[in-house]
C-alpha atoms as a PDB file:
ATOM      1  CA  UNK A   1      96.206 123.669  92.236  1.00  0.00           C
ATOM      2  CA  UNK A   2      94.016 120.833  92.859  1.00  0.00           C
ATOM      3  CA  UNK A   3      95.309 118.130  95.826  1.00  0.00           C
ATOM      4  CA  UNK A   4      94.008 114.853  94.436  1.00  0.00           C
ATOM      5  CA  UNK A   5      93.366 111.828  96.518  1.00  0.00           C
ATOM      6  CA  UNK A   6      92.736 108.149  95.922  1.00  0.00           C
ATOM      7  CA  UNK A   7      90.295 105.557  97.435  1.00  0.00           C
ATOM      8  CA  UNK A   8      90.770 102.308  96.154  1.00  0.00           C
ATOM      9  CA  UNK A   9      87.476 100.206  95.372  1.00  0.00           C
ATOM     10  CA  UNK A  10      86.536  96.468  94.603  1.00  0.00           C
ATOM     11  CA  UNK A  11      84.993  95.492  92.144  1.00  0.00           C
ATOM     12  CA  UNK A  12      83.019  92.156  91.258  1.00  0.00           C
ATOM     13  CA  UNK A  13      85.782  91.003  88.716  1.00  0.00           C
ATOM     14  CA  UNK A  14      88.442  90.010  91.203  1.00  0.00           C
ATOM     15  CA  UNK A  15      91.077  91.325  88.396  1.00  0.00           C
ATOM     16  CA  UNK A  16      90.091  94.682  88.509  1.00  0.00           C
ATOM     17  CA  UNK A  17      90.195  97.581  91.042  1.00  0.00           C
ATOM     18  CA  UNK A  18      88.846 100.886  90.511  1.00  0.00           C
ATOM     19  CA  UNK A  19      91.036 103.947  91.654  1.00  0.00           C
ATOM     20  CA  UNK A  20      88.633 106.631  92.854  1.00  0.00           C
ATOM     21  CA  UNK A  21      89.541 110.524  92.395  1.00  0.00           C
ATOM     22  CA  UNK A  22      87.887 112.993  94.626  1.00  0.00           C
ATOM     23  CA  UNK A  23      88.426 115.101  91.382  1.00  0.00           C
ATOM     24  CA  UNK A  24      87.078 114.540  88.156  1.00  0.00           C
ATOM     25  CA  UNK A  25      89.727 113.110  85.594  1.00  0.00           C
ATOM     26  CA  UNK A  26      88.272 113.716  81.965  1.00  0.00           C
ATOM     27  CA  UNK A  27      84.892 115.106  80.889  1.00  0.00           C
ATOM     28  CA  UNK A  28      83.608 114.577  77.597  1.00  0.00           C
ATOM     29  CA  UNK A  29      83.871 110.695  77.353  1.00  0.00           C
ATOM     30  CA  UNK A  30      85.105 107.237  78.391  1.00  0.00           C
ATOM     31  CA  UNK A  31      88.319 105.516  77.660  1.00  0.00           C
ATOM     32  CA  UNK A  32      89.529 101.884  77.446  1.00  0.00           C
ATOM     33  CA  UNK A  33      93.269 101.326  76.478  1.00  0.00           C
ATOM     34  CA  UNK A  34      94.304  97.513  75.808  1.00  0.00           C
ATOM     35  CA  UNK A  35      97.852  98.354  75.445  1.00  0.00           C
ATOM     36  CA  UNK A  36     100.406 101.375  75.155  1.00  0.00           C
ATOM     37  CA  UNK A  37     100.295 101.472  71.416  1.00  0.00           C
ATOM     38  CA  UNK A  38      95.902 102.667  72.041  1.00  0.00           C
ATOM     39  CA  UNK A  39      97.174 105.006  74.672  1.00  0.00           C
ATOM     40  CA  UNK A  40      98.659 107.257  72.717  1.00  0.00           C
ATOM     41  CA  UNK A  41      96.216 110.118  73.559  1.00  0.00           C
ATOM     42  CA  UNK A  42      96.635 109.796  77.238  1.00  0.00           C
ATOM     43  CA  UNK A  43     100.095 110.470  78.791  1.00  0.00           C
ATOM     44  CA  UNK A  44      98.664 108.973  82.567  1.00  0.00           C
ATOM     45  CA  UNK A  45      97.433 105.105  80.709  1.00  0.00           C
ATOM     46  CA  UNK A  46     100.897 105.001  78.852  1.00  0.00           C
ATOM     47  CA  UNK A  47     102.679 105.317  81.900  1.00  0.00           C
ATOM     48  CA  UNK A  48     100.084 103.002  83.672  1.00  0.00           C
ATOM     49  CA  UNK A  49     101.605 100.551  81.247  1.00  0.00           C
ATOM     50  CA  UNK A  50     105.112 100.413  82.264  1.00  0.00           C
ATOM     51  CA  UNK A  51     104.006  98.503  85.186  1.00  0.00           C
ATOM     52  CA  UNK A  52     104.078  94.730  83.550  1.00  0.00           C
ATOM     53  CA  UNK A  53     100.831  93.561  85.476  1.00  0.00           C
ATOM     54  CA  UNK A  54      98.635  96.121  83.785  1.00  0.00           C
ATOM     55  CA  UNK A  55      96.802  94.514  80.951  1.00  0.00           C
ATOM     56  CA  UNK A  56      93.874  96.911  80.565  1.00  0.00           C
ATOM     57  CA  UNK A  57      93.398 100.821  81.811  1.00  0.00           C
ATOM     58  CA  UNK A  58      90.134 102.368  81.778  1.00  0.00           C
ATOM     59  CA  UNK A  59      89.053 106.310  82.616  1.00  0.00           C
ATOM     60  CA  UNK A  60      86.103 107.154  83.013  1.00  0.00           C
ATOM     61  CA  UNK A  61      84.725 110.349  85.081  1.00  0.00           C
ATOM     62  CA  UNK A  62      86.267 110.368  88.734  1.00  0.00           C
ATOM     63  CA  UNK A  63      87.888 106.891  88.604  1.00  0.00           C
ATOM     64  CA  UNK A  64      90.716 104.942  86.553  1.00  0.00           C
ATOM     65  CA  UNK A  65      89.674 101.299  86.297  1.00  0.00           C
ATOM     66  CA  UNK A  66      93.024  98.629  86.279  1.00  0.00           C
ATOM     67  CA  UNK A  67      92.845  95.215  84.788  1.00  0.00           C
ATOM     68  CA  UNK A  68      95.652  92.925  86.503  1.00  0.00           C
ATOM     69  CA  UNK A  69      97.485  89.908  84.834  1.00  0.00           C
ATOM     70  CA  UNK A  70      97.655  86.746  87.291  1.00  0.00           C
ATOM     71  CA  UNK A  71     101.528  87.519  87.644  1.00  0.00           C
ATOM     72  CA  UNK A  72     100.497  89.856  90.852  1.00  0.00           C
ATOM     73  CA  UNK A  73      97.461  89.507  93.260  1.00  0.00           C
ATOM     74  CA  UNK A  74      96.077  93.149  93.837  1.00  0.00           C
ATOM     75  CA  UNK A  75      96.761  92.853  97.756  1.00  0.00           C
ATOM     76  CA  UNK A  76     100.631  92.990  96.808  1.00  0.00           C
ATOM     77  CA  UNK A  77     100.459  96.134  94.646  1.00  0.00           C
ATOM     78  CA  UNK A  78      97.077  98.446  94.971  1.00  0.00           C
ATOM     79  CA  UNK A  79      98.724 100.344  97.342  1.00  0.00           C
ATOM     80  CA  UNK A  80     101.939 101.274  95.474  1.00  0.00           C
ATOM     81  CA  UNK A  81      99.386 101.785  92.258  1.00  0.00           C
ATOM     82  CA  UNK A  82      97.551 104.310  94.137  1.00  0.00           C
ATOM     83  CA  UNK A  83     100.498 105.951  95.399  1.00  0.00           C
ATOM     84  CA  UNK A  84     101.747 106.483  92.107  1.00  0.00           C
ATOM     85  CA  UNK A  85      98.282 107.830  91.052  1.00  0.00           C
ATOM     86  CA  UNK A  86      98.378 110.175  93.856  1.00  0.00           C
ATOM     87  CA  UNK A  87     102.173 111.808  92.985  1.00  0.00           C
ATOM     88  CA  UNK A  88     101.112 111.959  89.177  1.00  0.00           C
ATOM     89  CA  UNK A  89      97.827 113.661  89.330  1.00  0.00           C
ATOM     90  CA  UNK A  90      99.017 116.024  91.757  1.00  0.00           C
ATOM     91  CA  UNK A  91     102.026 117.122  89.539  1.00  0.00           C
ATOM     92  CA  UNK A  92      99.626 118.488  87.206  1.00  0.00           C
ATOM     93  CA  UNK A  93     100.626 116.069  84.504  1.00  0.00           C
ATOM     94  CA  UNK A  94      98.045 115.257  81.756  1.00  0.00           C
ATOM     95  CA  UNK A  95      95.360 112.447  82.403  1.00  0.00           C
ATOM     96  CA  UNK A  96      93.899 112.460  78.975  1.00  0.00           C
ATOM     97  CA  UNK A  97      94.360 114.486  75.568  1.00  0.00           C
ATOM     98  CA  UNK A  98      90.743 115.130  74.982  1.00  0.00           C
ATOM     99  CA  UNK A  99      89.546 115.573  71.134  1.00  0.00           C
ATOM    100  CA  UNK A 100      86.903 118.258  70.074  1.00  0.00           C
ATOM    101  CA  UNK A 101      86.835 119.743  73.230  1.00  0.00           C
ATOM    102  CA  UNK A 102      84.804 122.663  71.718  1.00  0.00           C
ATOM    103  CA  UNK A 103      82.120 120.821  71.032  1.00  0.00           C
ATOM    104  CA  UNK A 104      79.032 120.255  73.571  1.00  0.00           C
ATOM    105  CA  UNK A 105      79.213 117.724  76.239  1.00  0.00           C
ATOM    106  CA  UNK A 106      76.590 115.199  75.474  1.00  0.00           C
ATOM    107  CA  UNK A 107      74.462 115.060  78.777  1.00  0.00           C
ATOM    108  CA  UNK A 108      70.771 114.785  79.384  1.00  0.00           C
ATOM    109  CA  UNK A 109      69.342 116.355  82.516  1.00  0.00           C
ATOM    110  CA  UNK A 110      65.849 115.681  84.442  1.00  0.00           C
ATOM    111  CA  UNK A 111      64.263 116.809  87.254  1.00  0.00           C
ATOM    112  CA  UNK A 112      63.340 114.610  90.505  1.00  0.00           C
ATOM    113  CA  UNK A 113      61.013 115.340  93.305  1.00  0.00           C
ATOM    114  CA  UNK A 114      62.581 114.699  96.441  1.00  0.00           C
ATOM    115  CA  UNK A 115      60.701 114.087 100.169  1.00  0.00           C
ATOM    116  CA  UNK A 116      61.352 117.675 100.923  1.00  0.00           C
ATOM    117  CA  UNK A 117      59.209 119.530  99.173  1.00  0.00           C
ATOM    118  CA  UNK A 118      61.618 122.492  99.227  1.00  0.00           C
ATOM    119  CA  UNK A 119      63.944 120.732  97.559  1.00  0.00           C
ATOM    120  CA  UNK A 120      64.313 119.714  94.003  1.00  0.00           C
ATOM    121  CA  UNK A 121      66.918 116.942  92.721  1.00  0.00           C
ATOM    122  CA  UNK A 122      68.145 117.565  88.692  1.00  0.00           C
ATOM    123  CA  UNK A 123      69.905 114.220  87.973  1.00  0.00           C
ATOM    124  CA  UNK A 124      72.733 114.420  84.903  1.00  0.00           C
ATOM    125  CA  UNK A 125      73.473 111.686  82.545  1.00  0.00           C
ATOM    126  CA  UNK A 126      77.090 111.455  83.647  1.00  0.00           C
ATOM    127  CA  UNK A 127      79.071 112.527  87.064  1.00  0.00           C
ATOM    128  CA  UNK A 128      79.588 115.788  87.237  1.00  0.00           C
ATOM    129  CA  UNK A 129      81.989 115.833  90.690  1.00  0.00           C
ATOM    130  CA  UNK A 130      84.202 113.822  92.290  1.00  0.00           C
ATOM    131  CA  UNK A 131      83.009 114.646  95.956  1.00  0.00           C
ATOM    132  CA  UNK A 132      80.285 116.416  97.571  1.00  0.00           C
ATOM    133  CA  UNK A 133      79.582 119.848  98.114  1.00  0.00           C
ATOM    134  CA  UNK A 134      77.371 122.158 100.101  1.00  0.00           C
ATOM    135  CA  UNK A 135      76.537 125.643  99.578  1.00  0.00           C
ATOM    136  CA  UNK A 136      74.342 127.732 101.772  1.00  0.00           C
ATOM    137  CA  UNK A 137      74.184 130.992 100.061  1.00  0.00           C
ATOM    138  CA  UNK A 138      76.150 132.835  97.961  1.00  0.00           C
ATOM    139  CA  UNK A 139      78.928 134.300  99.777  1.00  0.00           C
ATOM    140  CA  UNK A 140      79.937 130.202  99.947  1.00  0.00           C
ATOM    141  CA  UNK A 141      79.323 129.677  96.419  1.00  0.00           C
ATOM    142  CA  UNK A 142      82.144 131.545  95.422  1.00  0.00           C
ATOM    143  CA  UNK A 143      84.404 127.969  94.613  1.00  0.00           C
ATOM    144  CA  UNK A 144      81.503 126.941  92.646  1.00  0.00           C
ATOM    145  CA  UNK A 145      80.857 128.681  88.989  1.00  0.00           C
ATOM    146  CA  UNK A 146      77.812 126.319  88.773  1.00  0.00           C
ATOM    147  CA  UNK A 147      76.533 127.364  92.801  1.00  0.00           C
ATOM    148  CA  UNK A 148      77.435 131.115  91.878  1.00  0.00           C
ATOM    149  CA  UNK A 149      75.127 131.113  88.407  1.00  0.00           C
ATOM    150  CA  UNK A 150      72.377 129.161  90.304  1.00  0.00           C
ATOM    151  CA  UNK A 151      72.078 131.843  93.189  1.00  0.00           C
ATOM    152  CA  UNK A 152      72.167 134.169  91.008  1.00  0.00           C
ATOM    153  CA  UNK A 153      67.861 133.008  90.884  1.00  0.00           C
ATOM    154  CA  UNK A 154      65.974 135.161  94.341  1.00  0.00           C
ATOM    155  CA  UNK A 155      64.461 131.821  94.849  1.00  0.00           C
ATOM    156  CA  UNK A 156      67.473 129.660  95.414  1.00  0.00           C
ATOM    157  CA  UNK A 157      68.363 129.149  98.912  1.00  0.00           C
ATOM    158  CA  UNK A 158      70.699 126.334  98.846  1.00  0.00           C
ATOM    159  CA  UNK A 159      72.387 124.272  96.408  1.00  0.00           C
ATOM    160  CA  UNK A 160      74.288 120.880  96.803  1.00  0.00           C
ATOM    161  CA  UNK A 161      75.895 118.956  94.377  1.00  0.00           C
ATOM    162  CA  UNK A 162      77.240 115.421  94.442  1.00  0.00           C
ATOM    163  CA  UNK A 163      78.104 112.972  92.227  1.00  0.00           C
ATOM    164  CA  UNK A 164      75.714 113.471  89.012  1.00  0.00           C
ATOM    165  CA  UNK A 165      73.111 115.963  90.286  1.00  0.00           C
ATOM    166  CA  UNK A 166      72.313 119.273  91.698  1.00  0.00           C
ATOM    167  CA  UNK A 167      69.939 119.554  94.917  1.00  0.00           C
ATOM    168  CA  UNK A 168      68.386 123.169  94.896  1.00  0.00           C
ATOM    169  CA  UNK A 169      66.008 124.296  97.462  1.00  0.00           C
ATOM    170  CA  UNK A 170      64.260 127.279  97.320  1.00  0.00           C
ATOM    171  CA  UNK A 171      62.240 130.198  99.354  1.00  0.00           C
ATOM    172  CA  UNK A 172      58.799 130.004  99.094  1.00  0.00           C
ATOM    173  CA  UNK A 173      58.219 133.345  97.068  1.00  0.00           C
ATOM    174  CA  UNK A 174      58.553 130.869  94.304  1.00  0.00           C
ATOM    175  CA  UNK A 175      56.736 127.623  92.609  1.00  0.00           C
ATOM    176  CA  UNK A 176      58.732 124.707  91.145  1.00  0.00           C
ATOM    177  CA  UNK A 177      55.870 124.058  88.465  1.00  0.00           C
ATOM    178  CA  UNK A 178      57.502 127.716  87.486  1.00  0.00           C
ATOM    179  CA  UNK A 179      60.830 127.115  87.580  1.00  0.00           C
ATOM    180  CA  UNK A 180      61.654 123.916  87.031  1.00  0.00           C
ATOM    181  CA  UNK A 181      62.128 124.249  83.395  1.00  0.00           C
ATOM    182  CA  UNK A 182      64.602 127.373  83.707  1.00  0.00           C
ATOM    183  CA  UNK A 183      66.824 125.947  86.318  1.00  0.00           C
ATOM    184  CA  UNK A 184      66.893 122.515  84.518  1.00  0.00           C
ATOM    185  CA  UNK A 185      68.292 123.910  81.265  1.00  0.00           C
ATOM    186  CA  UNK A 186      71.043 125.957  83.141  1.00  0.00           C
ATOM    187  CA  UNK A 187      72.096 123.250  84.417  1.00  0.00           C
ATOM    188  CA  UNK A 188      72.001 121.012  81.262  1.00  0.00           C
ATOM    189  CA  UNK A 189      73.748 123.932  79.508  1.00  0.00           C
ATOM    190  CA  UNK A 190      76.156 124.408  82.030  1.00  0.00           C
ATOM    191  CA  UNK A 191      77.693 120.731  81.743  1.00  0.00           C
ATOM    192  CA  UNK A 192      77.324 120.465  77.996  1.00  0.00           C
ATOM    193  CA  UNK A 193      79.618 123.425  77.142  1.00  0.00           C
ATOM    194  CA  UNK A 194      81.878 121.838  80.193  1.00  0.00           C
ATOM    195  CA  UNK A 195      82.590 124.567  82.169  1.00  0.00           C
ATOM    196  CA  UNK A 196      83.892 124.021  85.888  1.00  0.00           C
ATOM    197  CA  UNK A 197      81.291 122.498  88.598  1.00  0.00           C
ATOM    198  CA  UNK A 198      83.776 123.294  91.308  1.00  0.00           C
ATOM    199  CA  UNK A 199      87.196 124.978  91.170  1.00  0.00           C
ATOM    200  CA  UNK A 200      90.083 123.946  92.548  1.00  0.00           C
ATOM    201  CA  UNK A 201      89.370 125.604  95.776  1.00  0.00           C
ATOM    202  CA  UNK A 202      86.302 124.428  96.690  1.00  0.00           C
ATOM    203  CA  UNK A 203      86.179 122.189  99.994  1.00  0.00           C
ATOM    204  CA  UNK A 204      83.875 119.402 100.109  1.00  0.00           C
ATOM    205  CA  UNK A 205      81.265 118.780 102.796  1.00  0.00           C
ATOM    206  CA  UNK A 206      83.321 117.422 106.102  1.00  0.00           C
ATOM    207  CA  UNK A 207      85.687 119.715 105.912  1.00  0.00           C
ATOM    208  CA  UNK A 208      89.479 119.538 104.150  1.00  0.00           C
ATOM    209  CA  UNK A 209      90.294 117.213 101.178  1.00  0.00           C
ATOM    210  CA  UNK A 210      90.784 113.565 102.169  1.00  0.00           C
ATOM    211  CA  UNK A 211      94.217 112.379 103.080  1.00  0.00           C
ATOM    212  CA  UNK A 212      96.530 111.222  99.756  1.00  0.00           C
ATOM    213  CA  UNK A 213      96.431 108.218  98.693  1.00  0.00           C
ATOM    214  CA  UNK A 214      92.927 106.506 100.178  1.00  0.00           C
ATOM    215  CA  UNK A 215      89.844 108.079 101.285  1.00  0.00           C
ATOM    216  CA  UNK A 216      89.639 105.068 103.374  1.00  0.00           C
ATOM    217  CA  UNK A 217      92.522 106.263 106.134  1.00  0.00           C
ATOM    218  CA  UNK A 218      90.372 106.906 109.096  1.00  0.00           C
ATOM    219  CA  UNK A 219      91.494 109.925 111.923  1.00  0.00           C
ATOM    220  CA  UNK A 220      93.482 107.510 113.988  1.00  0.00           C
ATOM    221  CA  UNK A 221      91.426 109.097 117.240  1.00  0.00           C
ATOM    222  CA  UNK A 222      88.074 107.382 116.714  1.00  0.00           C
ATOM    223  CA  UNK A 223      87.419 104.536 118.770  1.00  0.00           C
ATOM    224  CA  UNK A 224      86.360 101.100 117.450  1.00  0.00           C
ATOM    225  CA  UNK A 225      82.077 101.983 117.394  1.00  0.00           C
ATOM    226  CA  UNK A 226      82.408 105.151 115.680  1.00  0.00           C
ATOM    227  CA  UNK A 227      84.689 103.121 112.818  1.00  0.00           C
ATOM    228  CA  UNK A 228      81.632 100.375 112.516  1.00  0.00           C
ATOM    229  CA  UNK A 229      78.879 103.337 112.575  1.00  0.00           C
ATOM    230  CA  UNK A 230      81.171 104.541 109.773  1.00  0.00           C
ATOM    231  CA  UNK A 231      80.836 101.620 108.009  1.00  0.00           C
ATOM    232  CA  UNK A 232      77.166 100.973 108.189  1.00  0.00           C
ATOM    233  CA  UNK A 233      76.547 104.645 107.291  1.00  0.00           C
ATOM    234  CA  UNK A 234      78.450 104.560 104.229  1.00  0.00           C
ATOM    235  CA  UNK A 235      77.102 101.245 103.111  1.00  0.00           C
ATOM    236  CA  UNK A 236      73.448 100.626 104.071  1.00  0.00           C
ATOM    237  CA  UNK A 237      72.093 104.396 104.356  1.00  0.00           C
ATOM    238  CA  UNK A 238      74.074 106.648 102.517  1.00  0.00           C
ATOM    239  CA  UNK A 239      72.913 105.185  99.034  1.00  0.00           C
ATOM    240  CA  UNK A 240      69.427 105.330  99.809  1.00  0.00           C
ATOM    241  CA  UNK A 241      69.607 109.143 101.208  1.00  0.00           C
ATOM    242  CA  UNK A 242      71.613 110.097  97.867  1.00  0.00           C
ATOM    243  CA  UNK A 243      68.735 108.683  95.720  1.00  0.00           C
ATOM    244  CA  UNK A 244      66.536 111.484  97.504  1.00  0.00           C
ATOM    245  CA  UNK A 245      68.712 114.314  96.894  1.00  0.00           C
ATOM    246  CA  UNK A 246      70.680 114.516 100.707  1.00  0.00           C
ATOM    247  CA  UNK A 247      73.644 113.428 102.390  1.00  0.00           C
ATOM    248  CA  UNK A 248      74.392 111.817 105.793  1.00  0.00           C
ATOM    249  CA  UNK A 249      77.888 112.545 107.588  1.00  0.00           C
ATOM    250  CA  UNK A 250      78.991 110.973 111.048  1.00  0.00           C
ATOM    251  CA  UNK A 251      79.678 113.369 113.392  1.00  0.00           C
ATOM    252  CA  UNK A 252      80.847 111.490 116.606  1.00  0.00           C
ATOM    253  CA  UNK A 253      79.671 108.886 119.334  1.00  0.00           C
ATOM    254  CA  UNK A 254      79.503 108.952 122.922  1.00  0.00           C
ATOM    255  CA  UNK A 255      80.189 106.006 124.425  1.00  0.00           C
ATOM    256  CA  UNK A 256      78.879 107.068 127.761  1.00  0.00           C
ATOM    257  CA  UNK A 257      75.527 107.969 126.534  1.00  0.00           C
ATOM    258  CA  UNK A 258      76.024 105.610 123.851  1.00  0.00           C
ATOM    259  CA  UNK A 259      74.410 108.454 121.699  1.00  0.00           C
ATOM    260  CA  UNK A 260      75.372 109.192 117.710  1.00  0.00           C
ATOM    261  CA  UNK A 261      75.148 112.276 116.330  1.00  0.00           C
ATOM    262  CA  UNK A 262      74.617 112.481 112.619  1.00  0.00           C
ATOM    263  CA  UNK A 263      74.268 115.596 110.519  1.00  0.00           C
ATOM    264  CA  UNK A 264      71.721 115.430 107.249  1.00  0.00           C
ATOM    265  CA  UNK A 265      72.953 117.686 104.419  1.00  0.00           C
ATOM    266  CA  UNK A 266      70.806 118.303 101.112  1.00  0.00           C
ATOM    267  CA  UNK A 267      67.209 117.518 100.384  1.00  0.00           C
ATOM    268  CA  UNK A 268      67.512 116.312 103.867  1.00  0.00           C
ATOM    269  CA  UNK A 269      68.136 119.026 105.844  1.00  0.00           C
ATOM    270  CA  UNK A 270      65.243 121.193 106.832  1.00  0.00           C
ATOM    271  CA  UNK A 271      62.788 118.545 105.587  1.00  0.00           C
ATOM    272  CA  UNK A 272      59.222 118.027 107.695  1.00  0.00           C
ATOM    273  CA  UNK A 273      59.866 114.596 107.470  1.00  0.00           C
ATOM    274  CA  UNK A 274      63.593 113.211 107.281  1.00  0.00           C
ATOM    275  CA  UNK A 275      64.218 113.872 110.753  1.00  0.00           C
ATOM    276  CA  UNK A 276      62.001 111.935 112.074  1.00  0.00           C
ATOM    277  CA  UNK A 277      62.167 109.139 109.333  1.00  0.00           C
ATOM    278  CA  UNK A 278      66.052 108.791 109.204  1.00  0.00           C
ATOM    279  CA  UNK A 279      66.728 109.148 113.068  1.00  0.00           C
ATOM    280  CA  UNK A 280      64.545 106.325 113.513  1.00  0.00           C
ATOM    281  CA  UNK A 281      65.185 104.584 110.462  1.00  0.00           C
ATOM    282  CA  UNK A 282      69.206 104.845 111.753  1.00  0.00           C
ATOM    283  CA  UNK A 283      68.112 103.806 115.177  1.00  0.00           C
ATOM    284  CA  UNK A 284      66.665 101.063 114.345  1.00  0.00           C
ATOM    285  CA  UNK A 285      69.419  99.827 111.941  1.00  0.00           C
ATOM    286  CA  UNK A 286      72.514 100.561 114.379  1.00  0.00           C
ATOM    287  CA  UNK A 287      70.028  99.083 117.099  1.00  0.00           C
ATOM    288  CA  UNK A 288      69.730  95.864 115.371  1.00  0.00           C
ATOM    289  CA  UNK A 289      73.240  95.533 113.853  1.00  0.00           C
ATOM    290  CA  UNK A 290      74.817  96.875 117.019  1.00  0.00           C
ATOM    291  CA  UNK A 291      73.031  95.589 119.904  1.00  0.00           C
ATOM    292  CA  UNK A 292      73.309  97.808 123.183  1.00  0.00           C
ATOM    293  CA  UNK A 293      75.915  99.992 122.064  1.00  0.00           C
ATOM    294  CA  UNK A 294      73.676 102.349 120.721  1.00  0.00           C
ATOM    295  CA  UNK A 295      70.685 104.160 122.522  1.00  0.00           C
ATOM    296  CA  UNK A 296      69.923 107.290 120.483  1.00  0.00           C
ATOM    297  CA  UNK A 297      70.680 108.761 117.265  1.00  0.00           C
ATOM    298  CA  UNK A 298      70.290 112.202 116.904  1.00  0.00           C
ATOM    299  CA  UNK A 299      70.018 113.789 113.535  1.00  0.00           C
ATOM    300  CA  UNK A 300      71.067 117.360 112.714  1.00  0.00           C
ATOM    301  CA  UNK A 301      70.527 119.913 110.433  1.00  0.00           C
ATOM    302  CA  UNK A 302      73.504 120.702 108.484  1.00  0.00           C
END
């Protein structure tokens, strides 16, 4: 059974919050509910509604969006919200009642050259996962029906998924101006007839699920630095390594050496280039925002 988890996140409207799953809550479509009476179809909005500050619910992929009257500031109350999110997902109670759910998923998938030039990005047209995941070779692929299909190719080495695309990299033996095609229709085929991307199983990269109720409760034995390295990670290079295929995780700081190790998952591990480009490029960023408590960065292969 899948362990769901929340992370709350702000949003430019100051009314609204989005709740974050590290699951995916409905597949074929979006949903906006403006009172109980619309949320007929959807068991998780109705209930939603009994709290009286709700005015609008919205699902959509991964995350349920909450529009707050002024009665309650969200300060007072996202915590109990999530909480509540967090004890009804994982009872296994319905989310949404989705309609024609034998029909195709409509998604559109490309392909996207990537700095590695192993590596081969195929972006979807809607999220596909709620966290991010990291298979080597098969024998790990076995949470993943997508990961186990894909390596099911000789040429595919490793496959990553996050979000709303696929990262494959392959052996040599083979030529993406060959392939490209194939594996890009398997995976647009896969989505639209909305099979499972993960299972319930399946781990995502940095090891067990996050703790309930926020992503954002941090192991309480880092210091300080290693929370603000965190922080600039997740906000200033983290987007900009997703949008070439890869992933960036901390993996710890020494406050002796005043060294940070960082591990490069995706597109980004094994490349030519991104180990030289993103341990400097991370140098120079923590150097700058951080002063002397950082000396070295050192990337690793993940």
């Amino acid at each position: 059974m899948k362990e769901y988890s929340i992370t709350v996140v702000k949003t430019n409207n100051p009314t609204i919050l989005k709740f974050e799953s590290n699951h995916m809550l409905v597949k074929r479509k979006n949903y906006e509910y403006k009172n109980i009476d619309e949320a007929k179809n959807s068991p998780l909005a109705q209930q939603l509604f009994h709290l009286p500050f709700i005015k609008t619910v919205y699902i959509s992929g991964n995350f349920i969006g909450l529009e707050r009257y002024d009665i309650v500031e969200w300060q007072d109350v996202k915590d109990e919200v999530a909480q509540q999110l967090v004890e009804y997902l994982n009872a296994g109670e319905p989310i949404v009642i989705e309609e024609d759910s034998d029909k195709p998923i409509a998604v559109t998938v490309y392909a996207e050259v990537t700095p590695n030039p192993a590596t081969m990005k195929f972006v979807a047209s809607k999220k596909i996962v709620g966290s991010t995941f990291e298979f080597k070779n098969i024998d790990e692929a076995r949470e993943s029906p997508l990961a186990m299909e894909l390596f099911q190719f000789p040429f595919v080495k490793e496959v990553f998924i996050d979000e709303n695309y696929v990262s494959i990299s392959k052996y040599e033996v083979a030529e993406w101006e060959d392939i490209t095609i194939e594996l890009r229709e398997l995976i647009r085929n896969f989505i639209a007839e909305g099979k499972e991307i993960v299972n319930d199983n399946a781990k995502p990269v940095g090891g067990a699920p996050a703790p309930n109720v926020t992503n954002n409760e941090i192991p309480e034995d880092l210091d300080d630095t290693s929370l603000e390295i965190i922080d600039i990670l997740e906000e200033y290079v983290k987007p900009a390594v997703a949008s070439d295929g890869g992933n960036i995780l901390f993996k710890s700081y020494n406050a002796e050496s005043r060294t940070v190790n960082v591990i490069l998952q995706g597109a980004c591990s094994g490349c030519p280039s991104s180990t030289f480009t993103l341990k400097n490029g991370i140098e120079t960023m923590l150097k700058n925002m951080m002063g002397d408590k950082i000396n070295e960065v050192v990337a690793l292969n993940g």
